[in-house]
Protein backbone atom coordinates (compact mmCIF):
# COMPACT_ATOMS: atom_id res chain seq x y z
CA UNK A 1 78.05 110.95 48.23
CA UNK A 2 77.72 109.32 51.28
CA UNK A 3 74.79 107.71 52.52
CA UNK A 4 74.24 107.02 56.61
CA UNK A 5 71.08 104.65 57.10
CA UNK A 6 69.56 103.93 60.30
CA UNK A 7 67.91 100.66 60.56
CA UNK A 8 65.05 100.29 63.03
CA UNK A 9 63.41 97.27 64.23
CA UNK A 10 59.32 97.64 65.87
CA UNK A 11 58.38 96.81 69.15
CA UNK A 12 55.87 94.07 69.75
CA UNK A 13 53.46 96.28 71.12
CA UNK A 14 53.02 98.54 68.14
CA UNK A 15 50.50 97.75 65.17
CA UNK A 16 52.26 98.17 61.78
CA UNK A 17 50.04 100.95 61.44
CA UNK A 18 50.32 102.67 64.70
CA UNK A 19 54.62 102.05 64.08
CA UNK A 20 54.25 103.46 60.28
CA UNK A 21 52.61 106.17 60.87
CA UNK A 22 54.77 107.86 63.32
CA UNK A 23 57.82 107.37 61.46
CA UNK A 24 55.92 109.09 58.27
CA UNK A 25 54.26 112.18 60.33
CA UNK A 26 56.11 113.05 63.72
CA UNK A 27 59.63 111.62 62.69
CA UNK A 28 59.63 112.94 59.60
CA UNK A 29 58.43 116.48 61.15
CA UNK A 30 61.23 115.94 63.63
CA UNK A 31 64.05 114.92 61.28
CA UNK A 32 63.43 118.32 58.90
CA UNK A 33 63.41 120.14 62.41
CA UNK A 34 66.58 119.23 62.71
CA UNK A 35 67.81 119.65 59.51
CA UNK A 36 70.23 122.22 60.06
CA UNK A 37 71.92 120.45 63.46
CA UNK A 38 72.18 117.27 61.55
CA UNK A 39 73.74 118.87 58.12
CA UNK A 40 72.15 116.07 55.70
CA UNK A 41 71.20 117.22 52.01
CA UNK A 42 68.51 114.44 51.49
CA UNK A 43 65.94 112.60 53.50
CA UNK A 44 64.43 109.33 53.12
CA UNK A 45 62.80 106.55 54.75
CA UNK A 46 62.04 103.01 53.13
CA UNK A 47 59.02 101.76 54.85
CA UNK A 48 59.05 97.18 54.60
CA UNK A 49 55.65 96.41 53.28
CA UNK A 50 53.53 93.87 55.78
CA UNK A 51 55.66 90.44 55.47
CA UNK A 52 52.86 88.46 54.16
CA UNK A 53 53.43 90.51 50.95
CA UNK A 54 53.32 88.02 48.22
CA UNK A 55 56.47 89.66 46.24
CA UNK A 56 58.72 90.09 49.33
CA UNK A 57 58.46 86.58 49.82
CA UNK A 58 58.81 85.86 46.18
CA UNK A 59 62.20 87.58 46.13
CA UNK A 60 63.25 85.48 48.89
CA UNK A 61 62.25 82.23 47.76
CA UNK A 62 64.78 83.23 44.82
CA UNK A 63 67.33 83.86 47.47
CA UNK A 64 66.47 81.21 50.04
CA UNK A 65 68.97 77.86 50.14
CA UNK A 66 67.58 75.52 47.90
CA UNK A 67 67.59 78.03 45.02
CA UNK A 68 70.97 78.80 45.97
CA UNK A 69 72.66 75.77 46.61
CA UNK A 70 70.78 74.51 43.16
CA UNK A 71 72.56 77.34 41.27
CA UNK A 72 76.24 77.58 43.05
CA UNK A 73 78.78 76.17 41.06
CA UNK A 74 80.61 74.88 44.37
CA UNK A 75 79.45 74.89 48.66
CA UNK A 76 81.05 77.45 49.99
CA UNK A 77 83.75 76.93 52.61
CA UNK A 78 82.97 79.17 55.08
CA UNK A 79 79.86 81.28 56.51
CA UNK A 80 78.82 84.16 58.39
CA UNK A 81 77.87 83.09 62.06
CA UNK A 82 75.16 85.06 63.60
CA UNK A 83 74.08 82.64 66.34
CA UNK A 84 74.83 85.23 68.96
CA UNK A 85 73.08 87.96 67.14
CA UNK A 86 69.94 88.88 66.71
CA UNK A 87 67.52 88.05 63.93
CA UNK A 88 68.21 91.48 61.49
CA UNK A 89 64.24 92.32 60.92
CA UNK A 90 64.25 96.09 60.02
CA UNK A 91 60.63 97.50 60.05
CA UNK A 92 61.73 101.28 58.33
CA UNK A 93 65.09 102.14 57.58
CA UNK A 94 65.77 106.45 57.38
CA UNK A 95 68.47 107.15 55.00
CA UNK A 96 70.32 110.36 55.35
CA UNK A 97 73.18 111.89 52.73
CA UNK A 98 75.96 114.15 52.85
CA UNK A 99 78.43 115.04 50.17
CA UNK A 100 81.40 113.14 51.96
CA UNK A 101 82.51 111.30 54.83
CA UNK A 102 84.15 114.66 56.78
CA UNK A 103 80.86 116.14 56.04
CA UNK A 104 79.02 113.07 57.98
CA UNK A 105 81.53 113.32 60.63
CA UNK A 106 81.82 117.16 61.33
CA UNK A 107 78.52 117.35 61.19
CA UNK A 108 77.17 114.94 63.57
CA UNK A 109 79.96 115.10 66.28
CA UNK A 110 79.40 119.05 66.99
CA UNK A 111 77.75 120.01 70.29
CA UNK A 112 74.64 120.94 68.02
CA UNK A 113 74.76 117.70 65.72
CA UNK A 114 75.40 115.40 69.22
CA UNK A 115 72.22 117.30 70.90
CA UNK A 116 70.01 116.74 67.69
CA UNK A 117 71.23 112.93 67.61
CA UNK A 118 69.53 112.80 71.56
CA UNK A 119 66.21 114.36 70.17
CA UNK A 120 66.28 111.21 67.67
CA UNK A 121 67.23 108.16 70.28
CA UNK A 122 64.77 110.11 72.22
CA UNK A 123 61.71 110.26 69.61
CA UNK A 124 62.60 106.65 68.80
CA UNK A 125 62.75 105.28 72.01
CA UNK A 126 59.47 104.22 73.09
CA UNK A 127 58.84 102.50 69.38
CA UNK A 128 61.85 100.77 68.13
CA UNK A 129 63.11 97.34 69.93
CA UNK A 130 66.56 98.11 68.21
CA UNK A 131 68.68 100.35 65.56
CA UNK A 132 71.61 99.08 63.38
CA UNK A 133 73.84 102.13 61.84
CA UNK A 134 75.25 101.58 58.81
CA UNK A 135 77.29 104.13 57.10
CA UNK A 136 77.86 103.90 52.85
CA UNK A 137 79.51 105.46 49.77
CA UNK A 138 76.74 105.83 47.28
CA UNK A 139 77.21 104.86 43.53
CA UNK A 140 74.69 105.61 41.29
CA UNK A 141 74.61 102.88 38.85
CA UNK A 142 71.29 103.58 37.22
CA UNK A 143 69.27 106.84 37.80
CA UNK A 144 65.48 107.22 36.33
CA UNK A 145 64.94 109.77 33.97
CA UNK A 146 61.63 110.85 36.24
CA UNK A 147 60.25 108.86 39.29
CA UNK A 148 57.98 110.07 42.04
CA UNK A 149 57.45 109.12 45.32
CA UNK A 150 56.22 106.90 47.09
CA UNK A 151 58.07 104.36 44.87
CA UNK A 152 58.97 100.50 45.67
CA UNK A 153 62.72 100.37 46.85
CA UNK A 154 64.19 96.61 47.03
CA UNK A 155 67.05 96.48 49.17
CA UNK A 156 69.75 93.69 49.37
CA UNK A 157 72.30 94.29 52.61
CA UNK A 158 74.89 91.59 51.16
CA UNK A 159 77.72 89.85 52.99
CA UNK A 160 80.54 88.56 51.59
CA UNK A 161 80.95 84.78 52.44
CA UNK A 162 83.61 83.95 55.40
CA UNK A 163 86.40 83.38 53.13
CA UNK A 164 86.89 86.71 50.94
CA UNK A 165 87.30 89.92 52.06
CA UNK A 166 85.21 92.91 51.73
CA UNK A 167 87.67 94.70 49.26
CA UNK A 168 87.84 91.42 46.83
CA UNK A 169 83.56 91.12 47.18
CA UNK A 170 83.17 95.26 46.27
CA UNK A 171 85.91 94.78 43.69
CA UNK A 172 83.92 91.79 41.94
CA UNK A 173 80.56 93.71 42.22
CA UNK A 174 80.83 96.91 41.34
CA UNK A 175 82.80 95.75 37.94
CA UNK A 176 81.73 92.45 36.69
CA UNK A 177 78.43 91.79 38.59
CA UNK A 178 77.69 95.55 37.72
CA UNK A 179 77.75 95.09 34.55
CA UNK A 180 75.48 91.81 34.11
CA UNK A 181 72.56 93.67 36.29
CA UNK A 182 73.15 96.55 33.83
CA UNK A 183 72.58 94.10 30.89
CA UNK A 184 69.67 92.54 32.11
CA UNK A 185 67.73 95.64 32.98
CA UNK A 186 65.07 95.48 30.31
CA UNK A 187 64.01 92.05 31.56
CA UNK A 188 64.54 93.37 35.43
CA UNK A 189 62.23 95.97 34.71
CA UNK A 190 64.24 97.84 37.55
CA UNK A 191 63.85 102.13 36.78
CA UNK A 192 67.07 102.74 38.99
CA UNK A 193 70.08 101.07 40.46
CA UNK A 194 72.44 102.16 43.31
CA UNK A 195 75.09 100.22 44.75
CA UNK A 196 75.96 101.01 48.48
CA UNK A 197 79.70 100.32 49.69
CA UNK A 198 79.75 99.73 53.37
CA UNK A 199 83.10 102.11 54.58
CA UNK A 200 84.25 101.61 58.35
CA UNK A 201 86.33 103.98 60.63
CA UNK A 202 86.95 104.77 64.05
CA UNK A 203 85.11 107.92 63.58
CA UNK A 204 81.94 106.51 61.83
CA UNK A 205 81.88 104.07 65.14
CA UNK A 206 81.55 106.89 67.11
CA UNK A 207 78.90 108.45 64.93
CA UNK A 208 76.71 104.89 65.43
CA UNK A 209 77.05 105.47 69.07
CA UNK A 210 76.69 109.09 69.09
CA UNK A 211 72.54 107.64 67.30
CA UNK A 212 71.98 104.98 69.66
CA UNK A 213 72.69 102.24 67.18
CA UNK A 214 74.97 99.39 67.12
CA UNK A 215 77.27 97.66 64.09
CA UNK A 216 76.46 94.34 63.56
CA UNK A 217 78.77 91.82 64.71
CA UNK A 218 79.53 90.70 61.48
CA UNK A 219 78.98 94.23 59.49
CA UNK A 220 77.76 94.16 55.99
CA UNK A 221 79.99 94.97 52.92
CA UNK A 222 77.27 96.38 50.35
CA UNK A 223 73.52 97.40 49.86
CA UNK A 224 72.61 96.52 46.37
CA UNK A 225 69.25 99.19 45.63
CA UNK A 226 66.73 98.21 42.88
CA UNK A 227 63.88 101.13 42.60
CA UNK A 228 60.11 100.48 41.04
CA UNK A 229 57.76 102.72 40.40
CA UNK A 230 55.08 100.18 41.38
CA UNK A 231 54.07 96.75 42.67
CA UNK A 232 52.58 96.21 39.55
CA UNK A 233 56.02 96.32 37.51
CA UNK A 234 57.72 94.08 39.99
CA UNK A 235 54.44 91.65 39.91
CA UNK A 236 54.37 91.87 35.98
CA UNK A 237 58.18 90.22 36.04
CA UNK A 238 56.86 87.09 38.12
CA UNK A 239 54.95 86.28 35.44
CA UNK A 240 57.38 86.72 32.80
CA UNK A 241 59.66 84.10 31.73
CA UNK A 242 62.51 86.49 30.73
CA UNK A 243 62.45 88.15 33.51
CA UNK A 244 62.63 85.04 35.56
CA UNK A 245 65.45 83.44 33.60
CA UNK A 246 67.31 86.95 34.14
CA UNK A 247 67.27 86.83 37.70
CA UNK A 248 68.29 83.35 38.45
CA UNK A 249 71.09 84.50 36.53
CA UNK A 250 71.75 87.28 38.48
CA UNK A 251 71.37 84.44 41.41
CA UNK A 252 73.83 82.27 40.05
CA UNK A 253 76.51 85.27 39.84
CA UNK A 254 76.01 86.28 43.39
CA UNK A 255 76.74 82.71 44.50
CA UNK A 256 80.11 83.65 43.82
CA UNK A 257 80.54 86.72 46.27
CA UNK A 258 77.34 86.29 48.80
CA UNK A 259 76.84 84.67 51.62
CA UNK A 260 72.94 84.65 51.02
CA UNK A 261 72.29 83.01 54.15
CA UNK A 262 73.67 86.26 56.32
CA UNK A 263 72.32 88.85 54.00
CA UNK A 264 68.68 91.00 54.35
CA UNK A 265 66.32 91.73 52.44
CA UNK A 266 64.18 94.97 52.88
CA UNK A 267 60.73 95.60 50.60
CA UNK A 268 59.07 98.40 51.10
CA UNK A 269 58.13 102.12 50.04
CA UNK A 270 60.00 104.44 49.69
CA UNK A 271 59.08 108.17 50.98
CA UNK A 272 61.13 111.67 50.14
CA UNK A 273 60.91 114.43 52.41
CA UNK A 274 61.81 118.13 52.31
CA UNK A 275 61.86 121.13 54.19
């Protein structure tokens, strides 16, 4: 499957409630509208939770350069540089899938899928300061048994650091790395686990342009996805020592294929709709 997410950033001018809940009532209305036009199978949208959220920035602080450096078996030579860029704050990202790339493709570049791209740039317009398009090949690692919605969706958009290359980083990660996060999932406490691989084409640059977005100017190489049914799991694992020692493994593996200082992290909820 492939997976076509469209990052949004808020306006200034916007509460986060007055943003949230358009996205969740006249976007959502909107994007089911136009569910034919666009020829998606799934809908989604991951909603960040308010930034003072204790766990977001717990996750982080696991992540941030101290913890990172501390862990890192060597510096690495190079970085990702994002001076020129700006910072990569997404406020609700809508995730759309289709069973293959042609499918993404066809779909959005007919006169009907082009017109229903407008009625989105147009909805979003007057609330988002910008839109990064990122388009995926979905690999379900870990699926839940049962999980409703709203559920808690951590998601990790990973670079790989200056010196490897995107097909050496996916390699690594979706066999080795993989399989650690697969080993540790009791301690996690994770219900599901996806692993996104970024794919890039001509054509898919036309589809970002054809939804008003732009590719970053460094573009991302994966989207690691770790669903929860709660807050209360994730908060449960802060205070648990084997879930602690778990993750700064996990930490200490990634130091060999992330750049953490170029990657994003997006905590929110997660919201399903249908037709």
């Amino acid at each position: 499957m492939y997976k076509l997410l469209l990052c949004h950033r808020s306006i200034l001018d916007l509460s986060y409630r007055q943003f949230h809940t358009h996205w969740l009532k006249q976007r959502s209305s909107l994007v089911l509208k136009l569910k034919s036009q666009l020829g998606y199978t799934q809908y989604r949208q991951l909603h960040q939770l308010p930034r003072t959220n204790l766990l977001y920035n717990g996750i982080l602080l696991t992540r941030s350069p101290l913890v990172t450096s501390l862990l890192a078996a060597k510096a690495p030579e190079k970085t990702k540089s994002l001076q020129s860029q700006q910072p990569e704050r997404w406020d609700v990202i809508e995730q759309f899938w289709y069973p293959s790339q042609e499918a993404l493709v066809t779909n959005l570049m007919t006169q009907q899928g082009k017109e229903a791209a407008q009625q989105l740039v147009a909805d979003q317009g007057s609330s988002v300061a910008s839109t990064t398009v990122i388009t995926t090949e979905e690999f379900v690692i870990d699926k839940p048994a049962s999980l409703s919605f709203p559920r808690i969706n951590n998601m990790f958009f990973l670079r790989s650091p200056g010196d490897m290359t995107r097909e050496t980083m996916l390699n690594y990660w979706s066999t080795e790395h993989k399989e650690l996060v697969q080993s540790k999932q009791s301690a996690l406490r994770y219900r599901a686990y996806d692993q996104l691989h970024v794919r890039s084409s001509p054509d898919l640059s036309t589809v970002v342009e054809t939804l008003g977005g732009r590719v970053s100017l460094e573009e991302f190489d994966g989207i690691a996805v770790l669903i929860y049914g709660r807050q209360w799991e994730l908060f449960q694992g802060f205070l648990d020592l084997r879930t602690q020692f778990a993750n700064l493994q996990l930490v200490k593996d990634e130091t060999t294929f992330v750049d953490h200082q170029s990657s994003v992290l997006v905590f929110g909820r997660e919201y399903q709709f249908s037709p």
